[in-house]
Protein backbone atom coordinates (compact mmCIF):
# COMPACT_ATOMS: atom_id res chain seq x y z
CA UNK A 1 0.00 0.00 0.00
CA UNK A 2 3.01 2.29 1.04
CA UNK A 3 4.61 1.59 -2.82
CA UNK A 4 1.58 2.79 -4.81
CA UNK A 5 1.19 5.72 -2.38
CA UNK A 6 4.51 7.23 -3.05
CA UNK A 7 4.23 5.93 -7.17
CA UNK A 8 0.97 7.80 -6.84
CA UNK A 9 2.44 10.57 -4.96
CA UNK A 10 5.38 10.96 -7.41
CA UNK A 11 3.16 11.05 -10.79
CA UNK A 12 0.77 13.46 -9.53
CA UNK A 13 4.27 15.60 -9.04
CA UNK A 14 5.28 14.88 -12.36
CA UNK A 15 1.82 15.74 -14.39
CA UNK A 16 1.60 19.06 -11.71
CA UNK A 17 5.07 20.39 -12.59
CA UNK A 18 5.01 20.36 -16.38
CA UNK A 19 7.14 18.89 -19.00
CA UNK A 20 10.78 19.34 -19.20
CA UNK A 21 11.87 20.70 -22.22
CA UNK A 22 14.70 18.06 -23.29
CA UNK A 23 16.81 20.75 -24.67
CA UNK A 24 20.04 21.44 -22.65
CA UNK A 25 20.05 24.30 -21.03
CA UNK A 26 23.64 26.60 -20.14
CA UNK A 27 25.08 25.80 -16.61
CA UNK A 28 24.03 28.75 -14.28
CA UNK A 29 27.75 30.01 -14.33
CA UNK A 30 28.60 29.36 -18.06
CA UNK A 31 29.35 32.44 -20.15
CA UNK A 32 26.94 32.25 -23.06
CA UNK A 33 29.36 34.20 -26.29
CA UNK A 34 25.99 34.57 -28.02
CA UNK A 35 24.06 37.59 -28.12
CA UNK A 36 20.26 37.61 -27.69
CA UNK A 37 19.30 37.12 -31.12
CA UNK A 38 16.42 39.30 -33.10
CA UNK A 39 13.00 37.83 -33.79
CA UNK A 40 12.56 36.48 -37.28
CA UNK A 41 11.21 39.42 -40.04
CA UNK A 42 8.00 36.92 -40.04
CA UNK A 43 6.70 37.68 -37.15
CA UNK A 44 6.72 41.27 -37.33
CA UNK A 45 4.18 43.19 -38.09
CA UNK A 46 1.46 41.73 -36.80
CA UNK A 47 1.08 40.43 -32.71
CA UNK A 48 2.60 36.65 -32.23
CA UNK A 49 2.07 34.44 -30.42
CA UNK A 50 4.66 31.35 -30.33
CA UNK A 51 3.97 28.38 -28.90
CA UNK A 52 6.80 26.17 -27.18
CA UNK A 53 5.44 22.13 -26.99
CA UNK A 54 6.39 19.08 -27.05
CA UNK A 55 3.86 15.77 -28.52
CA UNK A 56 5.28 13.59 -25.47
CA UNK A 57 4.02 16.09 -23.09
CA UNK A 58 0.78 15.20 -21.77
CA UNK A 59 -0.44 19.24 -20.68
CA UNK A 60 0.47 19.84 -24.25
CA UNK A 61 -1.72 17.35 -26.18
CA UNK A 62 -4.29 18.60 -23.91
CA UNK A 63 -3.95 22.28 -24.02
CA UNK A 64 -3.63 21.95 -28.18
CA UNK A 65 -7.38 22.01 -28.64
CA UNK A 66 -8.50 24.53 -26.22
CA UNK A 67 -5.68 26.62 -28.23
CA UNK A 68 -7.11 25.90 -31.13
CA UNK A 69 -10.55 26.57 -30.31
CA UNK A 70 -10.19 29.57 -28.35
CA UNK A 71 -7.10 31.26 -30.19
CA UNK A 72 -6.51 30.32 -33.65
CA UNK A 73 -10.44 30.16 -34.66
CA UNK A 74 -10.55 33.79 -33.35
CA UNK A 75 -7.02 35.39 -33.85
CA UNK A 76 -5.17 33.55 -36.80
CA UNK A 77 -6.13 36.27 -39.48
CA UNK A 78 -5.01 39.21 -37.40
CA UNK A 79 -1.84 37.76 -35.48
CA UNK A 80 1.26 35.12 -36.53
CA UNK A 81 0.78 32.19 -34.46
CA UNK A 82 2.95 29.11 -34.78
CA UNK A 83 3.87 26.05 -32.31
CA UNK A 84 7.61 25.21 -32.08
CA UNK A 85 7.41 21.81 -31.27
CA UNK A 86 10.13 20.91 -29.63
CA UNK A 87 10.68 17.27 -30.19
CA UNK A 88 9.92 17.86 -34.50
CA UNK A 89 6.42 16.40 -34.41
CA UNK A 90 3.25 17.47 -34.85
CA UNK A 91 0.10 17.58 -33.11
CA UNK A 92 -3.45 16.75 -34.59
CA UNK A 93 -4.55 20.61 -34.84
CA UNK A 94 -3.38 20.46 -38.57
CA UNK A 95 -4.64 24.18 -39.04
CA UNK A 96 -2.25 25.73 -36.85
CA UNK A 97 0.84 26.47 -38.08
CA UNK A 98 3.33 24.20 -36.47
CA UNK A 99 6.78 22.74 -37.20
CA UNK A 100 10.49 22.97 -35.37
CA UNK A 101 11.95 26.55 -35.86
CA UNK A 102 15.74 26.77 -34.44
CA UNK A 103 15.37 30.47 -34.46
CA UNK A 104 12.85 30.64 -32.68
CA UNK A 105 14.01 30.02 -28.92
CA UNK A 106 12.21 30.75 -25.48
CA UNK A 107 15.59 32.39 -24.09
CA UNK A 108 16.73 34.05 -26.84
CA UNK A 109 13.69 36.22 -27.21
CA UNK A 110 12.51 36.78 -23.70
CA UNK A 111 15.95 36.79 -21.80
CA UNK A 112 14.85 34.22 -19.40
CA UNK A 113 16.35 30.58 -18.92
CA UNK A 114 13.05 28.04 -19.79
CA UNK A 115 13.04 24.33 -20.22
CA UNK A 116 9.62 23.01 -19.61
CA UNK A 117 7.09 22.82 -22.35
CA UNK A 118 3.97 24.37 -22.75
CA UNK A 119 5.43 27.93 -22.48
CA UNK A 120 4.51 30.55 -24.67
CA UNK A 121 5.44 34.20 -25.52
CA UNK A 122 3.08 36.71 -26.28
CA UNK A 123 4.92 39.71 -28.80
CA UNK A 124 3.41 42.90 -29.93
CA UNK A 125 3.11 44.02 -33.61
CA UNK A 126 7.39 45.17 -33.17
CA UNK A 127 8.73 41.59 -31.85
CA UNK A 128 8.45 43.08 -27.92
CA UNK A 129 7.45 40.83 -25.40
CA UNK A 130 4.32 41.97 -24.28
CA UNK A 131 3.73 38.24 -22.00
CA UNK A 132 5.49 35.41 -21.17
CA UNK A 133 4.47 31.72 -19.41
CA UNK A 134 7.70 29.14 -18.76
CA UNK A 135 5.83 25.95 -17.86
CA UNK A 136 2.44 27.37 -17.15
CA UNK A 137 3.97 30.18 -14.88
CA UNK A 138 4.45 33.83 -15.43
CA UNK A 139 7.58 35.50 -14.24
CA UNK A 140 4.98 36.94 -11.02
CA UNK A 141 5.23 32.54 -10.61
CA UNK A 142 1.24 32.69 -11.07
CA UNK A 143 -0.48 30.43 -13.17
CA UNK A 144 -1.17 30.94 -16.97
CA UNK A 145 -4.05 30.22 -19.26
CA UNK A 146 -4.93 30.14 -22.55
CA UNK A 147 -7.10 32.94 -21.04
CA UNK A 148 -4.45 34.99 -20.82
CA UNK A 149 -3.20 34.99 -24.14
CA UNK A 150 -6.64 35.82 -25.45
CA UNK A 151 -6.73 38.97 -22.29
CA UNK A 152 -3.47 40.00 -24.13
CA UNK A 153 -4.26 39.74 -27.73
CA UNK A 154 -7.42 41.60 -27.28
CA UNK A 155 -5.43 44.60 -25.52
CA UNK A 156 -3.21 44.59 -28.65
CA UNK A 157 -5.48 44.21 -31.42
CA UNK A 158 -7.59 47.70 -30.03
């Protein structure tokens, strides 16, 4: 009874905390030589909103849908929105632009070390970063939602 307990104990853990990105990330005192890079000229212009998933990661697969629903029905002809999917697979939304961009990185366009999947970043129309979610939390360390994406593009689409 004591073993499934604890194996209980220690998936509930694992599905709470999110995915883990399997990208390496830089030792905490490791110089990194490269500079923040700029945002790719396709996602200017317009608001963006990139997606950072994996198809092994459980909150993904089930977020994907409610994304899809909620975010590309109502936003995709006024704001880029593509999924970098991390581990080069695709999900099931077929409509949603999706694929394995290296230039597109979590780090290199917010400043801020990530490696859990599903985090997203929220830019306005100029490539800023208007919102950010490592892992389902913000940098305030509260929960995100798809909720908040759609608060967001609203404010930037007025």
């Amino acid at each position: 009874m004591r073993k499934i307990m604890v194996i209980t104990s220690i998936f509930v853990m694992v599905v709470l905390a999110g995915c883990v990105n399997n990208k390496q990330l830089p030792k905490e005192n490791e110089n990194l030589t490269e500079e923040r890079s700029t945002l790719p000229k396709d996602f200017l212009g317009k608001p963006s909103v990139i997606i950072f998933a994996a198809t092994y990661c459980a909150h993904c697969q089930k977020s994907m849908p409610e994304f899809e629903t909620k975010i590309w029905n109502n936003y995709h002809d006024k704001t880029n929105i593509f999924v970098n999917v991390v581990d080069k697979r695709e999900f099931e939304q077929k409509r949603i632009k999706q694929g394995f961009r290296n230039d597109l990185d979590f780090e290199k366009i917010t400043g801020h070390k990530c490696g859990y999947v599903p985090s997203w970043v929220i830019l306005d129309k100029d490539g800023n970063v208007v919102d950010e979610s490592c892992g389902g939390k913000g940098a305030d360390n509260k929960t995100r939602t798809t909720q908040d994406i759609e608060t967001n593009l609203k404010n930037l689409l007025k």
